[in-house]
C-alpha atoms as a PDB file:
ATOM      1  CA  UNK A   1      33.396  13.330 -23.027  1.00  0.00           C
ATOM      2  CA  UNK A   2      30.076  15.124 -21.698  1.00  0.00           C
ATOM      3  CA  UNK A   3      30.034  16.677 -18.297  1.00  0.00           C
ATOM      4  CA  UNK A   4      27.184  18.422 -16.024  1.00  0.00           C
ATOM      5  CA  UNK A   5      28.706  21.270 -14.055  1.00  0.00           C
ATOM      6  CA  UNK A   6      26.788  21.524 -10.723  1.00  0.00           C
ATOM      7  CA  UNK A   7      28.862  22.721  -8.402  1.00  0.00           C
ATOM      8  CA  UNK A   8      29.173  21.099  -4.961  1.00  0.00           C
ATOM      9  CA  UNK A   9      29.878  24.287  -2.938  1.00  0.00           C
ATOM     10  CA  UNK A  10      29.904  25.305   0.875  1.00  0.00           C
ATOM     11  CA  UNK A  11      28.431  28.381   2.254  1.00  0.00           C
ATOM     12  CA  UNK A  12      29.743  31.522   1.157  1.00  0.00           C
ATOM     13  CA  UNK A  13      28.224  33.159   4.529  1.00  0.00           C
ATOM     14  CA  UNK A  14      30.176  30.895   6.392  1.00  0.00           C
ATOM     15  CA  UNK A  15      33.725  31.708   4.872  1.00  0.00           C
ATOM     16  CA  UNK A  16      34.018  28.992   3.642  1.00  0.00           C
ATOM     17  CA  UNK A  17      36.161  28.506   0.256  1.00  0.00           C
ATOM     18  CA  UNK A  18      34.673  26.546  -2.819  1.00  0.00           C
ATOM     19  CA  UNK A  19      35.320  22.727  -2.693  1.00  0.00           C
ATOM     20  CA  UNK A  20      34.871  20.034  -5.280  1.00  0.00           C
ATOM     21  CA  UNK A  21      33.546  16.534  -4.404  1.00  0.00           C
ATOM     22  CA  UNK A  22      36.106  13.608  -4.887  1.00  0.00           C
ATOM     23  CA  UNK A  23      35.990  11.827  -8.066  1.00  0.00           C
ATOM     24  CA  UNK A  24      34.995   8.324  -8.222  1.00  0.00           C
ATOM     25  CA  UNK A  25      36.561   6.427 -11.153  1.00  0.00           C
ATOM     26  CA  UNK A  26      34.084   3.514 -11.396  1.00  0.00           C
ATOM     27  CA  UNK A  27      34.628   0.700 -14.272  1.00  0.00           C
ATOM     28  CA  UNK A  28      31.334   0.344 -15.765  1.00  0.00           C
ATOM     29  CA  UNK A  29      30.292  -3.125 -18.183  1.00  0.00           C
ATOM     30  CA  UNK A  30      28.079  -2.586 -21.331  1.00  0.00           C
ATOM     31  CA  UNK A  31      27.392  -6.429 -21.489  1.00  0.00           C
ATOM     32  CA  UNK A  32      25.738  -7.179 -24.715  1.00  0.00           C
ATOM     33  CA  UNK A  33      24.147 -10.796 -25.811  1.00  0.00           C
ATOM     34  CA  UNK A  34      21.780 -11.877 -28.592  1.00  0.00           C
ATOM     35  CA  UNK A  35      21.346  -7.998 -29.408  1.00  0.00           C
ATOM     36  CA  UNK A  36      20.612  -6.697 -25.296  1.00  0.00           C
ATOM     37  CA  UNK A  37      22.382  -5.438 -23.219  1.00  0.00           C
ATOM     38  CA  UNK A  38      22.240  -6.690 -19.138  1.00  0.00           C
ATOM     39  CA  UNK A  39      21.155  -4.387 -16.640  1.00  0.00           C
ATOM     40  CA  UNK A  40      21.270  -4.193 -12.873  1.00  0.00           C
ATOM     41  CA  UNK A  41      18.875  -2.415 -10.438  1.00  0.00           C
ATOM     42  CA  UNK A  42      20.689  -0.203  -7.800  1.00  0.00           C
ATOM     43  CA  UNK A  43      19.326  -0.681  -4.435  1.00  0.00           C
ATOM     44  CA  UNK A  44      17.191   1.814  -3.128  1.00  0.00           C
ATOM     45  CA  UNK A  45      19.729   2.317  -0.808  1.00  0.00           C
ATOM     46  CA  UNK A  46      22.382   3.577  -3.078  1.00  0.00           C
ATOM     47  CA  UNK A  47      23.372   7.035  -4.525  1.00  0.00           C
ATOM     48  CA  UNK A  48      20.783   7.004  -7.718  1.00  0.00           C
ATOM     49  CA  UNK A  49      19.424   4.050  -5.614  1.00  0.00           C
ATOM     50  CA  UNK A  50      16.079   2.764  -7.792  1.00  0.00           C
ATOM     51  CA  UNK A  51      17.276   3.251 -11.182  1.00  0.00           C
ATOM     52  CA  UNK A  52      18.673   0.863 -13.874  1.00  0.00           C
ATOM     53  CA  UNK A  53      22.285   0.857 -14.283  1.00  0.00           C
ATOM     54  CA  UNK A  54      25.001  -1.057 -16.538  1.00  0.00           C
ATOM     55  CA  UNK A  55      27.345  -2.901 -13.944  1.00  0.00           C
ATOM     56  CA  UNK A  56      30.531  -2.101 -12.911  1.00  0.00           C
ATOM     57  CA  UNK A  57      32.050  -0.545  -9.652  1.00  0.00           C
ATOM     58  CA  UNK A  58      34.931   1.162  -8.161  1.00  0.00           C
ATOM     59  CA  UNK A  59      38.633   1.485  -9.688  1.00  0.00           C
ATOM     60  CA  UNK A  60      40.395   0.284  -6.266  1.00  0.00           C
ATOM     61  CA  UNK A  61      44.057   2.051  -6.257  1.00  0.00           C
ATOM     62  CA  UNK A  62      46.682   0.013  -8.156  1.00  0.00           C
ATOM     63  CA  UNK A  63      44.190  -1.464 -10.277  1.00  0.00           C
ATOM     64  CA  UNK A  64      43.829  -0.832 -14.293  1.00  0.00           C
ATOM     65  CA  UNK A  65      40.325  -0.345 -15.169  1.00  0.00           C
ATOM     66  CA  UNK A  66      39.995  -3.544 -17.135  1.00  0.00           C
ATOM     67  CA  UNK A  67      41.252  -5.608 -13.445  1.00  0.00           C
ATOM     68  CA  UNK A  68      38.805  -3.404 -12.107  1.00  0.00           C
ATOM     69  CA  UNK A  69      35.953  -3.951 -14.275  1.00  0.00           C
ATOM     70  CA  UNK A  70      36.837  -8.331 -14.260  1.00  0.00           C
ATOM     71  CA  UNK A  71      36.422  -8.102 -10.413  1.00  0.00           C
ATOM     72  CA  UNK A  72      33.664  -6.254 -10.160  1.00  0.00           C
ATOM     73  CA  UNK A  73      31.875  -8.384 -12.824  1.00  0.00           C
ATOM     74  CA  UNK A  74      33.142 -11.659 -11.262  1.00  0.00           C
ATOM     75  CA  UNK A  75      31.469 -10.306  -7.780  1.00  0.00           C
ATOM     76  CA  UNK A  76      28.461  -8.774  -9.028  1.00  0.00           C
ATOM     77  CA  UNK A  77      27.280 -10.958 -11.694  1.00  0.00           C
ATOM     78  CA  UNK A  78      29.505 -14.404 -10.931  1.00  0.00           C
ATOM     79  CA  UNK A  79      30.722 -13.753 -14.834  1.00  0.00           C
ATOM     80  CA  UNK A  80      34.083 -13.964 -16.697  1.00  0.00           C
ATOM     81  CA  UNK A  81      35.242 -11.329 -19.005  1.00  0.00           C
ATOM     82  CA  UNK A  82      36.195 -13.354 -22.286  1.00  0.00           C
ATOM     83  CA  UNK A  83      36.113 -10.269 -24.724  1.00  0.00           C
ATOM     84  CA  UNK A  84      35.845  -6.627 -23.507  1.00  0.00           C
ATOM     85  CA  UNK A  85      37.112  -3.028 -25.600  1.00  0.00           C
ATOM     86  CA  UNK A  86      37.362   0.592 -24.410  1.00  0.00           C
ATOM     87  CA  UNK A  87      33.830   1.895 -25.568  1.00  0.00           C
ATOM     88  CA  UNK A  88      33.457   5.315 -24.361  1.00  0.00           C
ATOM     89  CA  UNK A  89      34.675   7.149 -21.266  1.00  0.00           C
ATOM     90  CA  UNK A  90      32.402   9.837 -19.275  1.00  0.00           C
ATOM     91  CA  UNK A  91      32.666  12.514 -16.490  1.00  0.00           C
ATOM     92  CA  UNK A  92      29.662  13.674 -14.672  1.00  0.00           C
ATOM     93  CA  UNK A  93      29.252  16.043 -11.646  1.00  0.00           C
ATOM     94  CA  UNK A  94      26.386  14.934  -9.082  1.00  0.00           C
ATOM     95  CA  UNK A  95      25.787  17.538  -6.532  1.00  0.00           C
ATOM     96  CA  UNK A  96      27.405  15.399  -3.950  1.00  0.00           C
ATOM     97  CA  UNK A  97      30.427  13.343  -6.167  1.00  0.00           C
ATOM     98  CA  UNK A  98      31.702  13.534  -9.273  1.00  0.00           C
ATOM     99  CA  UNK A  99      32.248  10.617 -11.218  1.00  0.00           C
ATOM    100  CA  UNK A 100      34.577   9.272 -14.419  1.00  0.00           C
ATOM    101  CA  UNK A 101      32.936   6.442 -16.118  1.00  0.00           C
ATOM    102  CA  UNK A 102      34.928   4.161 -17.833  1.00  0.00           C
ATOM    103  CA  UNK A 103      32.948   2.172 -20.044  1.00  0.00           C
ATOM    104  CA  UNK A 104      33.919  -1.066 -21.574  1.00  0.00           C
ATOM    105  CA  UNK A 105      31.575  -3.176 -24.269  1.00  0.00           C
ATOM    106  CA  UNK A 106      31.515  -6.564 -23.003  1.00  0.00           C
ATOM    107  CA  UNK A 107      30.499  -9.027 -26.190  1.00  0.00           C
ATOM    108  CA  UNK A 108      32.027 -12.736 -24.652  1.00  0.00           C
ATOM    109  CA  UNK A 109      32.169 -13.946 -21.107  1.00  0.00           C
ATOM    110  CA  UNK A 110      31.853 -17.163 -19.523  1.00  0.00           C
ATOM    111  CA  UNK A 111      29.249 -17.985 -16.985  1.00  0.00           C
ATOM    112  CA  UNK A 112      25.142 -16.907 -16.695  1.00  0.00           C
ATOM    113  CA  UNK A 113      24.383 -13.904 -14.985  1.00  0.00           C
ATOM    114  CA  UNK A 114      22.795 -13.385 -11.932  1.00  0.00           C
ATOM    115  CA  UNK A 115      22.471 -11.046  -8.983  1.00  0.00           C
ATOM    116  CA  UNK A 116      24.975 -12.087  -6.355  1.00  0.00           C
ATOM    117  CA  UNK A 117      24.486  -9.105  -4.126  1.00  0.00           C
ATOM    118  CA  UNK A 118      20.160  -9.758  -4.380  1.00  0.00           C
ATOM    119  CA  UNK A 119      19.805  -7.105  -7.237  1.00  0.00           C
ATOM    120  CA  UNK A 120      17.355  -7.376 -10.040  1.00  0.00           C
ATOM    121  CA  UNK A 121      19.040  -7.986 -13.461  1.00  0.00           C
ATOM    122  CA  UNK A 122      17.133  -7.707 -16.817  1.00  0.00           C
ATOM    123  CA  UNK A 123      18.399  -7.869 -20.802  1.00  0.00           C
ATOM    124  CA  UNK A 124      17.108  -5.357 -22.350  1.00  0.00           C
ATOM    125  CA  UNK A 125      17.110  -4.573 -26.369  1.00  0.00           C
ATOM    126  CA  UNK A 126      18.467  -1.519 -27.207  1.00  0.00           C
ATOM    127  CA  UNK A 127      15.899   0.051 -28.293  1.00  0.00           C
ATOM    128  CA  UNK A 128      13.836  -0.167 -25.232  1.00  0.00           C
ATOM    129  CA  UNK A 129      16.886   1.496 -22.874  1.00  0.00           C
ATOM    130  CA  UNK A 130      15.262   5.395 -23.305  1.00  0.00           C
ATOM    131  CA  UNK A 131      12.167   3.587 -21.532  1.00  0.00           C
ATOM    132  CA  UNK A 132      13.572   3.074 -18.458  1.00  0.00           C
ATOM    133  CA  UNK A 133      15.257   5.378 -16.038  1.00  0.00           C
ATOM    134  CA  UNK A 134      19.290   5.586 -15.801  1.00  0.00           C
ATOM    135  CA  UNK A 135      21.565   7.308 -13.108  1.00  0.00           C
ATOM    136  CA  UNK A 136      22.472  11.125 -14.622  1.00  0.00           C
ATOM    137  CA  UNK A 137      25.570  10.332 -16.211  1.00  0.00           C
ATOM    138  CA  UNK A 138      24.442   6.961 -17.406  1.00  0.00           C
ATOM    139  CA  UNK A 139      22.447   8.891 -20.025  1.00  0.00           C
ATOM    140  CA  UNK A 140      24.925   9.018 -22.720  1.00  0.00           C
ATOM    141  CA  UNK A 141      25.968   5.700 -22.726  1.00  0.00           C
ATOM    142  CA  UNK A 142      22.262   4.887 -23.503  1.00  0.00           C
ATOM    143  CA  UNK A 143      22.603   7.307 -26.204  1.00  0.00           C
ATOM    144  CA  UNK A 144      25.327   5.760 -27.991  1.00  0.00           C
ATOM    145  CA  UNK A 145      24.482   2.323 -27.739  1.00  0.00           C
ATOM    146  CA  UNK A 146      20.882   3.293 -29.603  1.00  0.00           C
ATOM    147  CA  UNK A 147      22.699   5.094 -32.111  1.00  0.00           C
ATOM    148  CA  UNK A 148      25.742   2.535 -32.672  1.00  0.00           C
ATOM    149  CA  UNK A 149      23.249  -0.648 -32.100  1.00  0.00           C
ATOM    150  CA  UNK A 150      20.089   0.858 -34.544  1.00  0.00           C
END
């Protein structure tokens, strides 16, 4: 597990004490087909709005990540997880959140893909993903999928 340490601090001149951001636990889907994986486009928007991510969303309280990741997939992408595993978990620090990514390898589901919410999707092969720009902590999930998927 990798993790950036910028600090998300108040003023010092201020008195004010040291605070870190909330963590968002987001469920995040490496969907892979015919050797690509499927990528969304954030909206512009967004936190790390413009940039290519792998989709996923939120862990709402009460849910496991794998309920978490099947709803958000179902409402993103109108898709069924068939066949999912645990594929790599990450913690990142943006100056204004910090996030745990957990990061499930999608390899069956049931339905096609496409952008409920408007957002561009693309497959991409996996050796094309270091040509296009990720969110921060997305970066070593592109990693490991070139070097697991040569």
């Amino acid at each position: 597990m990798a993790s950036n340490s910028k600090a998300n601090t108040e003023s010092a001149q201020a008195g004010s004490v040291v605070l870190a951001a909330k963590q968002l636990h987001v469920a995040v889907g490496v969907i892979i087909q015919n050797n690509q994986v499927l990528l969304s486009l954030r909206s512009k928007q967004q936190h790390q709005g413009g940039k290519w991510e792998f989709p996923g969303g939120k862990v709402e309280a009460g849910e496991t990540v794998y309920q978490a990741l099947a709803r958000e997939l179902k409402e993103e992408l109108a898709i069924d997880i068939i066949n999912a595993e645990p594929f790599m978990q990450q913690a990142f620090s943006y100056p204004e959140r910090d996030v745990l990514l957990d990061i499930y390898l999608v390899t069956d589901f049931s339905g096609s893909p496409q952008g409920v919410e408007g957002q561009p999707l693309q497959w991409v092969s996996f050796a094309k993903l270091s040509q296009l720009k990720f969110p921060e902590a997305n970066q070593p999930i592109v990693n490991k999928l070139q070097q697991q998927f040569r």
